[in-house]
C-alpha atoms as a PDB file:
ATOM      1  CA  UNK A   1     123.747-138.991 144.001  1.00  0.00           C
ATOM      2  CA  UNK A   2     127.348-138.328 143.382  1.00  0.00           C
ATOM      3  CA  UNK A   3     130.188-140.756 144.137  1.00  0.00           C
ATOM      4  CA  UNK A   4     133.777-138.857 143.468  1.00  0.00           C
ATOM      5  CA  UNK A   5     137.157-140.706 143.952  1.00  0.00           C
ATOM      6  CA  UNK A   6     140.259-140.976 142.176  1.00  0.00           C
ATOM      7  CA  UNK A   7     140.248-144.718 142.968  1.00  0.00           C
ATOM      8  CA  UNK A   8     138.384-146.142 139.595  1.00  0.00           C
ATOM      9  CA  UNK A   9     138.185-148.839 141.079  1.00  0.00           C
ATOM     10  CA  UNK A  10     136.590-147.790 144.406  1.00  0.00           C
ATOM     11  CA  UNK A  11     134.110-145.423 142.692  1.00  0.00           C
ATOM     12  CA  UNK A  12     132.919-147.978 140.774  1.00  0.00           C
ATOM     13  CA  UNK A  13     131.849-150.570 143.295  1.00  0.00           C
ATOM     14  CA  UNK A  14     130.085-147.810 145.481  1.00  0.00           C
ATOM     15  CA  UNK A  15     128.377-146.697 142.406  1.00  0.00           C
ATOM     16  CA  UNK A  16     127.402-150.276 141.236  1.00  0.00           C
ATOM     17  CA  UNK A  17     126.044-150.700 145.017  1.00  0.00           C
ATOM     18  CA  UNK A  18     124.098-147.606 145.353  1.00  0.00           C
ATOM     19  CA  UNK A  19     122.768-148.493 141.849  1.00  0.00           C
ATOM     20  CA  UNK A  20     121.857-151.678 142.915  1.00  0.00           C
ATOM     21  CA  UNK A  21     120.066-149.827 145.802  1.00  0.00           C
ATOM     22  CA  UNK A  22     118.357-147.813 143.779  1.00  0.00           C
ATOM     23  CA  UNK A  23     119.412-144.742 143.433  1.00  0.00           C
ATOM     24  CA  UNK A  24     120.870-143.113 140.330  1.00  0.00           C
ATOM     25  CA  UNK A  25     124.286-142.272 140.256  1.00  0.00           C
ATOM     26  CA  UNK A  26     126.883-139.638 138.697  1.00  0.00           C
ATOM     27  CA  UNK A  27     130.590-140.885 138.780  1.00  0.00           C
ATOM     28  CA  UNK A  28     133.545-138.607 138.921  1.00  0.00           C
ATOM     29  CA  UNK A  29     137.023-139.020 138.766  1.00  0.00           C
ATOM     30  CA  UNK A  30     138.775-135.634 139.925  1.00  0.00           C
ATOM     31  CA  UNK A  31     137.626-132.678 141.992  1.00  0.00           C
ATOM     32  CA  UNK A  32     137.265-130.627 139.006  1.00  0.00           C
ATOM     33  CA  UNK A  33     134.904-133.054 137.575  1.00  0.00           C
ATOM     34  CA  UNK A  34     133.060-133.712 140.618  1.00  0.00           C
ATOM     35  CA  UNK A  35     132.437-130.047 141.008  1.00  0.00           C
ATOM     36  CA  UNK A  36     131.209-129.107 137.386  1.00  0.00           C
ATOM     37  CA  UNK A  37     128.710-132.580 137.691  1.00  0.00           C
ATOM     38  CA  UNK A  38     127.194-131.889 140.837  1.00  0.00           C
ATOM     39  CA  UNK A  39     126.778-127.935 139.658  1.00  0.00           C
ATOM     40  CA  UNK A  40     124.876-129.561 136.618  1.00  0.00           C
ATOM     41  CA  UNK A  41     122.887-132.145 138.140  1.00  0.00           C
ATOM     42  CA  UNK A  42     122.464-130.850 141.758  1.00  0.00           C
ATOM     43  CA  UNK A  43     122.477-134.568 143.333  1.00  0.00           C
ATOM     44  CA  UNK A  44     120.721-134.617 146.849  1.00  0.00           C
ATOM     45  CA  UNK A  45     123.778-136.621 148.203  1.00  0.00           C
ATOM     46  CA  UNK A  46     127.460-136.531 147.394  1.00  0.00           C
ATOM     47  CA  UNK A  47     130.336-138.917 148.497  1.00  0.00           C
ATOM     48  CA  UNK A  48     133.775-137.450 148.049  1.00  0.00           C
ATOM     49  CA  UNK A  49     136.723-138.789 148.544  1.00  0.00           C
ATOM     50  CA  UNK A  50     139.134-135.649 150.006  1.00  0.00           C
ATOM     51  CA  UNK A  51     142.538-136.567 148.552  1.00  0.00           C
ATOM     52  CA  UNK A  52     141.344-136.067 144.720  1.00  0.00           C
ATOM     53  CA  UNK A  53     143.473-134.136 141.842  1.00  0.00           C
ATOM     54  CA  UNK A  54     142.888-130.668 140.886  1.00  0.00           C
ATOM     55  CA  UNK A  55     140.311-129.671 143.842  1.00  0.00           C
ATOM     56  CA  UNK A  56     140.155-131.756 146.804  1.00  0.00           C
ATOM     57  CA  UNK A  57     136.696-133.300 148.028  1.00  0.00           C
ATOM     58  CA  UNK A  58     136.996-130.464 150.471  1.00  0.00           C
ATOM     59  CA  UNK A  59     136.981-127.979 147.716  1.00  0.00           C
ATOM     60  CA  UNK A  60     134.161-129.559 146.321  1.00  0.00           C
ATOM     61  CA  UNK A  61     132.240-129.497 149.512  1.00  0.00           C
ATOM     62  CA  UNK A  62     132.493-125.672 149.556  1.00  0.00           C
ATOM     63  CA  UNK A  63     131.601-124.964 146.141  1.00  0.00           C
ATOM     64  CA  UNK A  64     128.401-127.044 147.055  1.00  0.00           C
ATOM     65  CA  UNK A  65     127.723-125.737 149.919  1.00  0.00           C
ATOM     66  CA  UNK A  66     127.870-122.366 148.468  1.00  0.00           C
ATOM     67  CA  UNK A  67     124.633-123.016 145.940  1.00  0.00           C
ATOM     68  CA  UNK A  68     121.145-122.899 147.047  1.00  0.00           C
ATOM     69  CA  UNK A  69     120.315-126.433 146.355  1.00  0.00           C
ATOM     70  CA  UNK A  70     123.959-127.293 148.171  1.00  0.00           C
ATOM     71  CA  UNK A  71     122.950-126.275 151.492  1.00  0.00           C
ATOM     72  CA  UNK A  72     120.782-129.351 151.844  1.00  0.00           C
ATOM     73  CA  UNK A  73     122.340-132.117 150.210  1.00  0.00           C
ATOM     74  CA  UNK A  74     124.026-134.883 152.468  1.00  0.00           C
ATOM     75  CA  UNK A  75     127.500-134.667 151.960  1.00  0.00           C
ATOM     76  CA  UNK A  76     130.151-137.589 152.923  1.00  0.00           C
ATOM     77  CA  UNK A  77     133.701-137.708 153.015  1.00  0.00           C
ATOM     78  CA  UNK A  78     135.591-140.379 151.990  1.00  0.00           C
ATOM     79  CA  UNK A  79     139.328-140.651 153.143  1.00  0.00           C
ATOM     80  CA  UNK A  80     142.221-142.398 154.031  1.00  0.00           C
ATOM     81  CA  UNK A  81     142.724-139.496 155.963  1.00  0.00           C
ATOM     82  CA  UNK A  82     141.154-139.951 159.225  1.00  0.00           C
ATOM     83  CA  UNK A  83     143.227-138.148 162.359  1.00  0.00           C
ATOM     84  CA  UNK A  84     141.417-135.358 164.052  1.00  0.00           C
ATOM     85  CA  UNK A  85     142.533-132.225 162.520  1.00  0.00           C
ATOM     86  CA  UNK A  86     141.603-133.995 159.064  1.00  0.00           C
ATOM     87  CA  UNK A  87     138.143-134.552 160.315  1.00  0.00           C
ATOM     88  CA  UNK A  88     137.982-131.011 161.614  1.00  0.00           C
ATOM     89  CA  UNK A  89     138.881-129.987 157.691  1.00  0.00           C
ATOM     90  CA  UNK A  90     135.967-131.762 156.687  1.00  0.00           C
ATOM     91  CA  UNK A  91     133.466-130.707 158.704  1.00  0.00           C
ATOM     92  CA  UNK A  92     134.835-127.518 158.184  1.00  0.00           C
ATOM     93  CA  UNK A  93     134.735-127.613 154.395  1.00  0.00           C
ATOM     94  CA  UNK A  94     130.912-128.869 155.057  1.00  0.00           C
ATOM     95  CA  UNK A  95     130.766-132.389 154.940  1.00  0.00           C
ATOM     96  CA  UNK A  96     127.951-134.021 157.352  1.00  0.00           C
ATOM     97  CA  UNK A  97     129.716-137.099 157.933  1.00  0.00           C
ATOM     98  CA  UNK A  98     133.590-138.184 157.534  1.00  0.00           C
ATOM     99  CA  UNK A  99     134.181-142.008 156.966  1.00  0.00           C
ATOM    100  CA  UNK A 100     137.722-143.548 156.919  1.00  0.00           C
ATOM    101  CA  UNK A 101     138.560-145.707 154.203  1.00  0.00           C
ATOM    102  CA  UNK A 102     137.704-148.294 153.029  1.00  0.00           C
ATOM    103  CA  UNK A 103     133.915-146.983 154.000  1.00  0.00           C
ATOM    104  CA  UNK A 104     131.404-150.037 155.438  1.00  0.00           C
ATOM    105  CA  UNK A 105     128.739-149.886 152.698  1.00  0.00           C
ATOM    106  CA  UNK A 106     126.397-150.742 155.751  1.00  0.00           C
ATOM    107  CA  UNK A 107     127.129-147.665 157.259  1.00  0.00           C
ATOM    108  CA  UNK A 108     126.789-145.425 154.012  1.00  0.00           C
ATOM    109  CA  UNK A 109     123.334-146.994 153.040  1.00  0.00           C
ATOM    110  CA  UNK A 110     122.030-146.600 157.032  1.00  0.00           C
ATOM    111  CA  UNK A 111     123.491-142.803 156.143  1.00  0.00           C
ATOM    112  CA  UNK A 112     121.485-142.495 153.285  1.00  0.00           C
ATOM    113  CA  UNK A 113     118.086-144.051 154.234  1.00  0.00           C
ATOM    114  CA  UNK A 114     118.199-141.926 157.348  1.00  0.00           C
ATOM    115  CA  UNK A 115     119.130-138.849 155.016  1.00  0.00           C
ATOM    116  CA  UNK A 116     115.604-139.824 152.689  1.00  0.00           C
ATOM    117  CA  UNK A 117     113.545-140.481 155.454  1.00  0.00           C
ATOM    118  CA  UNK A 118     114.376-136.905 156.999  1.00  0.00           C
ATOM    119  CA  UNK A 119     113.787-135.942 153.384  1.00  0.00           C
ATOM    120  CA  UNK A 120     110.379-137.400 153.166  1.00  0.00           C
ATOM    121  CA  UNK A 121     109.172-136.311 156.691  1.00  0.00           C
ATOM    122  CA  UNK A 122     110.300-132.554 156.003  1.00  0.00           C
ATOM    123  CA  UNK A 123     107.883-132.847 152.773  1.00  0.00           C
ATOM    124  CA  UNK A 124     105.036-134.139 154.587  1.00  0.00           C
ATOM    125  CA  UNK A 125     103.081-131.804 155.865  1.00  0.00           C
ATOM    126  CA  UNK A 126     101.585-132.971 159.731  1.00  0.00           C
ATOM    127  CA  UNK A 127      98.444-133.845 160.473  1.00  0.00           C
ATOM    128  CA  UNK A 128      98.037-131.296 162.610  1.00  0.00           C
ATOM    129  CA  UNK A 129      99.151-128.495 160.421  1.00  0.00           C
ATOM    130  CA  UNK A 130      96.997-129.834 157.900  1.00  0.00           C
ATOM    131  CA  UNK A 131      93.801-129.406 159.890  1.00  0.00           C
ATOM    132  CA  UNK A 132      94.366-125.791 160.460  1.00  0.00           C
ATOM    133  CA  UNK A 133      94.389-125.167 156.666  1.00  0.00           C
END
């Protein structure tokens, strides 16, 4: 997973609690480093904040979106920004989901374990299909 805000401070806690959860975590400071990590490691879940420096969380989103792996991954936005056209920009840009700050870590870990358990059925092959083979 991969947590991207310019808000040390925020990125940091949501990291430590998503470590804490279990899962393993790239941090990211700026757009441009958000986008050259996830490129690299491919996470299967990003949170972006949208206001970041040099490329925006949306631009991220798109360059994501754009890569094989991309087109899969659960991808949350993170803003302060939270009228209606700016959630229109995000689901534009690809996001799945677009949380206002500051973001209930409730409601990002109910995000995520529904996102793995969609994971896990898709990979399971039913019993039905399995007795045909």
């Amino acid at each position: 997973m991969l947590v991207a805000d310019d808000n040390r401070d925020a990125a940091e806690s949501l990291a430590i609690l998503l470590t804490m959860s279990g899962c393993r975590v790239w941090l990211a400071h700026s757009g441009d480093e958000a986008l050259r990590l996830a490129l690299r490691e491919q996470p299967n879940a990003l949170i972006l904040d949208i206001g970041m420096p040099e490329l925006t969380g949306c631009d991220v989103a798109r360059g994501v979106r754009q890569q094989e792996w991309g087109k899969q991954a659960l991808l949350l936005a993170i803003s302060g920004w939270d009228q209606r056209e700016d959630r229109k920009a995000s689901s534009e840009a690809g996001f799945d989901v677009h949380l206002p700050k500051p973001a209930e870590p409730e409601r990002i870990e109910q995000l995520l374990e529904n996102f793995c358990a969609q994971l896990q059925h898709e990979r399971t092959p039913d019993s039905a299909s399995e007795q045909t083979r």
